[in-house]
C-alpha atoms as a PDB file:
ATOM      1  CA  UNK A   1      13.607 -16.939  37.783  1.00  0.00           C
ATOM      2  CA  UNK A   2      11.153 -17.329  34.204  1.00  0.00           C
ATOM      3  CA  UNK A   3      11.715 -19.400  32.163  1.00  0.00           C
ATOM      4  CA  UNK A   4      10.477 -19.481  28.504  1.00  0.00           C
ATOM      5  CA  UNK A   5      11.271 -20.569  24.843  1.00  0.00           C
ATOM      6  CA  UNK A   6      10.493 -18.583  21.993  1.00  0.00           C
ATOM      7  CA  UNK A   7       9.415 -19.870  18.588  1.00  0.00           C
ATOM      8  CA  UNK A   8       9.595 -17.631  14.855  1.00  0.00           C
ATOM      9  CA  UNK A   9       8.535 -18.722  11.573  1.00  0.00           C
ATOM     10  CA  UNK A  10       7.050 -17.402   8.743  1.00  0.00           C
ATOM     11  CA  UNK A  11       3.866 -18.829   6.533  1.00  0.00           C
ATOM     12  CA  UNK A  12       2.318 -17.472   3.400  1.00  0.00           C
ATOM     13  CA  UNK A  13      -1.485 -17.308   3.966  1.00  0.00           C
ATOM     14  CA  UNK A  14      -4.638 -15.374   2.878  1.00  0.00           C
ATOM     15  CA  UNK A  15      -7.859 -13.996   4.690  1.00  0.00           C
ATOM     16  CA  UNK A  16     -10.523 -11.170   4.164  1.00  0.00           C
ATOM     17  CA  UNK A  17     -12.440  -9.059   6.438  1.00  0.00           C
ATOM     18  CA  UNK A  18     -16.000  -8.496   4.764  1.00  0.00           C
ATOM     19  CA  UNK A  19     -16.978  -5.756   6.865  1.00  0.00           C
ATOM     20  CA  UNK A  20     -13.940  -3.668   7.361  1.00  0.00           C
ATOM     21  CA  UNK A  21     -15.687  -0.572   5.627  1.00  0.00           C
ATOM     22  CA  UNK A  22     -18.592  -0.875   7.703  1.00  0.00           C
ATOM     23  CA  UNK A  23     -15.832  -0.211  10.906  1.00  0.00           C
ATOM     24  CA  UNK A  24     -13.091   2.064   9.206  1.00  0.00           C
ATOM     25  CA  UNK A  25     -14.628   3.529   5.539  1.00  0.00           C
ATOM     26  CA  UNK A  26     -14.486   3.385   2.376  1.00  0.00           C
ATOM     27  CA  UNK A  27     -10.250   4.625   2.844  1.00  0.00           C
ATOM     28  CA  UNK A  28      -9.449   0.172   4.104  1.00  0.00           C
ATOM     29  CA  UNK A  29     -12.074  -1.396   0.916  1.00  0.00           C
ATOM     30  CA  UNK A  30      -9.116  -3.222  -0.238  1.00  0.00           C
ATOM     31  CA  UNK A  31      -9.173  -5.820   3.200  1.00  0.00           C
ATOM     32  CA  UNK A  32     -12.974  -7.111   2.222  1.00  0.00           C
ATOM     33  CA  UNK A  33     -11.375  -8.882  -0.662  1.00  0.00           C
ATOM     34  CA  UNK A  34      -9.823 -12.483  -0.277  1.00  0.00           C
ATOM     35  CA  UNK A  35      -5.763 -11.028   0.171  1.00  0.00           C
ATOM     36  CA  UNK A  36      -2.444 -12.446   0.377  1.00  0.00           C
ATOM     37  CA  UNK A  37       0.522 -12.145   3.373  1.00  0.00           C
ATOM     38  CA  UNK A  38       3.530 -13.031   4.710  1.00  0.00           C
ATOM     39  CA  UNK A  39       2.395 -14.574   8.561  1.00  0.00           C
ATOM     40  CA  UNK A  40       4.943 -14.036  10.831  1.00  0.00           C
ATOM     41  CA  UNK A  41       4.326 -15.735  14.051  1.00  0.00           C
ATOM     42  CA  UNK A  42       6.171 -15.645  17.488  1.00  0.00           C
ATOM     43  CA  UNK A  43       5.025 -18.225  20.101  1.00  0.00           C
ATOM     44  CA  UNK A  44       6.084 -18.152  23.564  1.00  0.00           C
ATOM     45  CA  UNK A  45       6.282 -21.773  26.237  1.00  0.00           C
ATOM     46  CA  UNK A  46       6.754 -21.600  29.929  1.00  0.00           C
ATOM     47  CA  UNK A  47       9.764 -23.655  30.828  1.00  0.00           C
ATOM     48  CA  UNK A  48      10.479 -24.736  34.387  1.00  0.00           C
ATOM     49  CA  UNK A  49      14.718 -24.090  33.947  1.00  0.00           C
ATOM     50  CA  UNK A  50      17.443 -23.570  32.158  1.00  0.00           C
ATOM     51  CA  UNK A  51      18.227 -27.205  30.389  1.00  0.00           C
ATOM     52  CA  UNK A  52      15.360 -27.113  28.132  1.00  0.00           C
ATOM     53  CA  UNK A  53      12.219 -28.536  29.127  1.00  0.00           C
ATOM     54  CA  UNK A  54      10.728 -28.074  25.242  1.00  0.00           C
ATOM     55  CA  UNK A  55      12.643 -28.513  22.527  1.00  0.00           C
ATOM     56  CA  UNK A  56      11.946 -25.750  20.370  1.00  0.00           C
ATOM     57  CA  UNK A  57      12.758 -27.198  16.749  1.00  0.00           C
ATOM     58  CA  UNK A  58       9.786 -29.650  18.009  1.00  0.00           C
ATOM     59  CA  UNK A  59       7.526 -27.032  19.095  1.00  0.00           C
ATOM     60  CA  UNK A  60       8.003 -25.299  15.950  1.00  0.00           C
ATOM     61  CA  UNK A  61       7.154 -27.994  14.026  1.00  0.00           C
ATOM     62  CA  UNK A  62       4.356 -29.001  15.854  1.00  0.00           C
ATOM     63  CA  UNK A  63       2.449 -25.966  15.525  1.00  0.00           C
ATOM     64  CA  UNK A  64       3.336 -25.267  11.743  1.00  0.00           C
ATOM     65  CA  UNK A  65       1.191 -29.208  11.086  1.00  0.00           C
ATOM     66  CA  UNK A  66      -1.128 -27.747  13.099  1.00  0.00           C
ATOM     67  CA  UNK A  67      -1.645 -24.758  10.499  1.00  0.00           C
ATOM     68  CA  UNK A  68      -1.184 -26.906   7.532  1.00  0.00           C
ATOM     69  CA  UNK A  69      -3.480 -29.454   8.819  1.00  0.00           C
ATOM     70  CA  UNK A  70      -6.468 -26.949   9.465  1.00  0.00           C
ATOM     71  CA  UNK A  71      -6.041 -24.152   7.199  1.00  0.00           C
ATOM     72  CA  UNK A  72      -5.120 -25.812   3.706  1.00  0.00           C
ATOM     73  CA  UNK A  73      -1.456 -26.864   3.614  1.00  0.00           C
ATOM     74  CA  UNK A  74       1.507 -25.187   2.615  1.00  0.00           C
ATOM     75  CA  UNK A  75      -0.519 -21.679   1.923  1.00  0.00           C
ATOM     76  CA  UNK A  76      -3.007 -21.422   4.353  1.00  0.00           C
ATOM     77  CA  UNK A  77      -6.683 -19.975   4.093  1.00  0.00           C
ATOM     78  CA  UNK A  78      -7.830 -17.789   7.419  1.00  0.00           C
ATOM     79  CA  UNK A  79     -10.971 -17.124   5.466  1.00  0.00           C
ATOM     80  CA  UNK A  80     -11.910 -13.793   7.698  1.00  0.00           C
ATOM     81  CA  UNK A  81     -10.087 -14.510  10.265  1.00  0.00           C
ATOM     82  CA  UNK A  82      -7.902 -11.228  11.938  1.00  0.00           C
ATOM     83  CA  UNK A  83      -4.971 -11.627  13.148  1.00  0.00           C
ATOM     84  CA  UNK A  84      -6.401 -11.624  16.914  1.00  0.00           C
ATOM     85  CA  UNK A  85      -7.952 -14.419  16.150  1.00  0.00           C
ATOM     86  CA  UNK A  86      -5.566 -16.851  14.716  1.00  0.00           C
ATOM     87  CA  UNK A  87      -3.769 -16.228  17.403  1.00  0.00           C
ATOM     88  CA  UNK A  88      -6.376 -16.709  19.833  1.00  0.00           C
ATOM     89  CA  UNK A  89      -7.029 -19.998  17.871  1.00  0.00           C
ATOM     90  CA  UNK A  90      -3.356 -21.014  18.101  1.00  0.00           C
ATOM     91  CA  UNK A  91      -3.291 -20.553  21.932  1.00  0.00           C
ATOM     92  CA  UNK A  92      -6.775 -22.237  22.364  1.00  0.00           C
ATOM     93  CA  UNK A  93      -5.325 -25.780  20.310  1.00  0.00           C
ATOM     94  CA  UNK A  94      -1.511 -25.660  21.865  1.00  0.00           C
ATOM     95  CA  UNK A  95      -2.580 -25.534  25.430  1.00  0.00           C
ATOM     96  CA  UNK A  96       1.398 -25.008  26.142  1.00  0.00           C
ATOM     97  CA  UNK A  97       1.772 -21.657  25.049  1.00  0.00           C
ATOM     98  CA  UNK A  98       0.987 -18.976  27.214  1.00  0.00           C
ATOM     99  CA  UNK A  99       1.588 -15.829  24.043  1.00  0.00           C
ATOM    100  CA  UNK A 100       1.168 -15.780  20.469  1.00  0.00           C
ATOM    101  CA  UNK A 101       1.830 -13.155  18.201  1.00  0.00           C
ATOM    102  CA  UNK A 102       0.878 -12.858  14.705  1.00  0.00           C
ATOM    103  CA  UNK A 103       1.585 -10.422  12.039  1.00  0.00           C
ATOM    104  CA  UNK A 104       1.397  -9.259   8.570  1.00  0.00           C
ATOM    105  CA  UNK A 105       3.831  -8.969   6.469  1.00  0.00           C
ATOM    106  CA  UNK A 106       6.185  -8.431   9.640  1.00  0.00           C
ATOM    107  CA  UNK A 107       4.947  -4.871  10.083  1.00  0.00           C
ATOM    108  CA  UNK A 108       1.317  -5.156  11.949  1.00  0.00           C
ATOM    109  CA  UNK A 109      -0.299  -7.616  13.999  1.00  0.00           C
ATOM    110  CA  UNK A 110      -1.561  -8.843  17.217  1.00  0.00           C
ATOM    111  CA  UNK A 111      -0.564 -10.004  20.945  1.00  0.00           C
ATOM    112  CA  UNK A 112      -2.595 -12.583  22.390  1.00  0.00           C
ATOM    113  CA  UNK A 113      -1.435 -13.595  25.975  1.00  0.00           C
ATOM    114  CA  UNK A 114      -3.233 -15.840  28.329  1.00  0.00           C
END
């Protein structure tokens, strides 16, 4: 069997994406300016059984001081970062994890799976 343990928690934030007209048109302007969202993340631990080998209440609160601590407290600041690539930057400092999803708002986002 697979074992895994599943974190979900939510964190207001902000980021941009300076050349999204230059990919997509004139029609997506509105993401080059600095903009605000609801971050809903989902982060996923390989466990060895079925007693717990993480404690998920921990992980969870590990991770969310990780985001406080390196993107400006209780509201964070991505800056131009997509959504790809926080969670490419979660995985790559909570060497744990094996999937990270991250989405806006609850309605689009990103997989990232090592």
């Amino acid at each position: 069997m697979k074992y895994s343990v599943v974190v979900t928690f939510q964190m207001e934030g902000f980021h941009n994406w300076p050349e999204a007209t230059d990919f997509f048109g004139e029609e997506v302007d509105f993401l080059e300016v600095r903009h605000r969202h609801m971050f809903h993340f989902k982060c996923y631990a390989k466990v060895t059984h079925s007693d717990r080998d993480r404690e998920f209440i921990l992980m969870k609160r590990d991770i969310q001081r990780l985001m406080k601590n390196n993107f400006g407290g209780n509201i964070l600041e991505f800056g131009r970062m997509s959504c790809e690539q926080i969670a490419e930057w979660i995985l790559d400092n909570q060497n744990d994890l094996y999937k990270v999803e991250v989405w806006e708002d609850g309605e689009n986002g990103a997989i990232i799976q090592r």
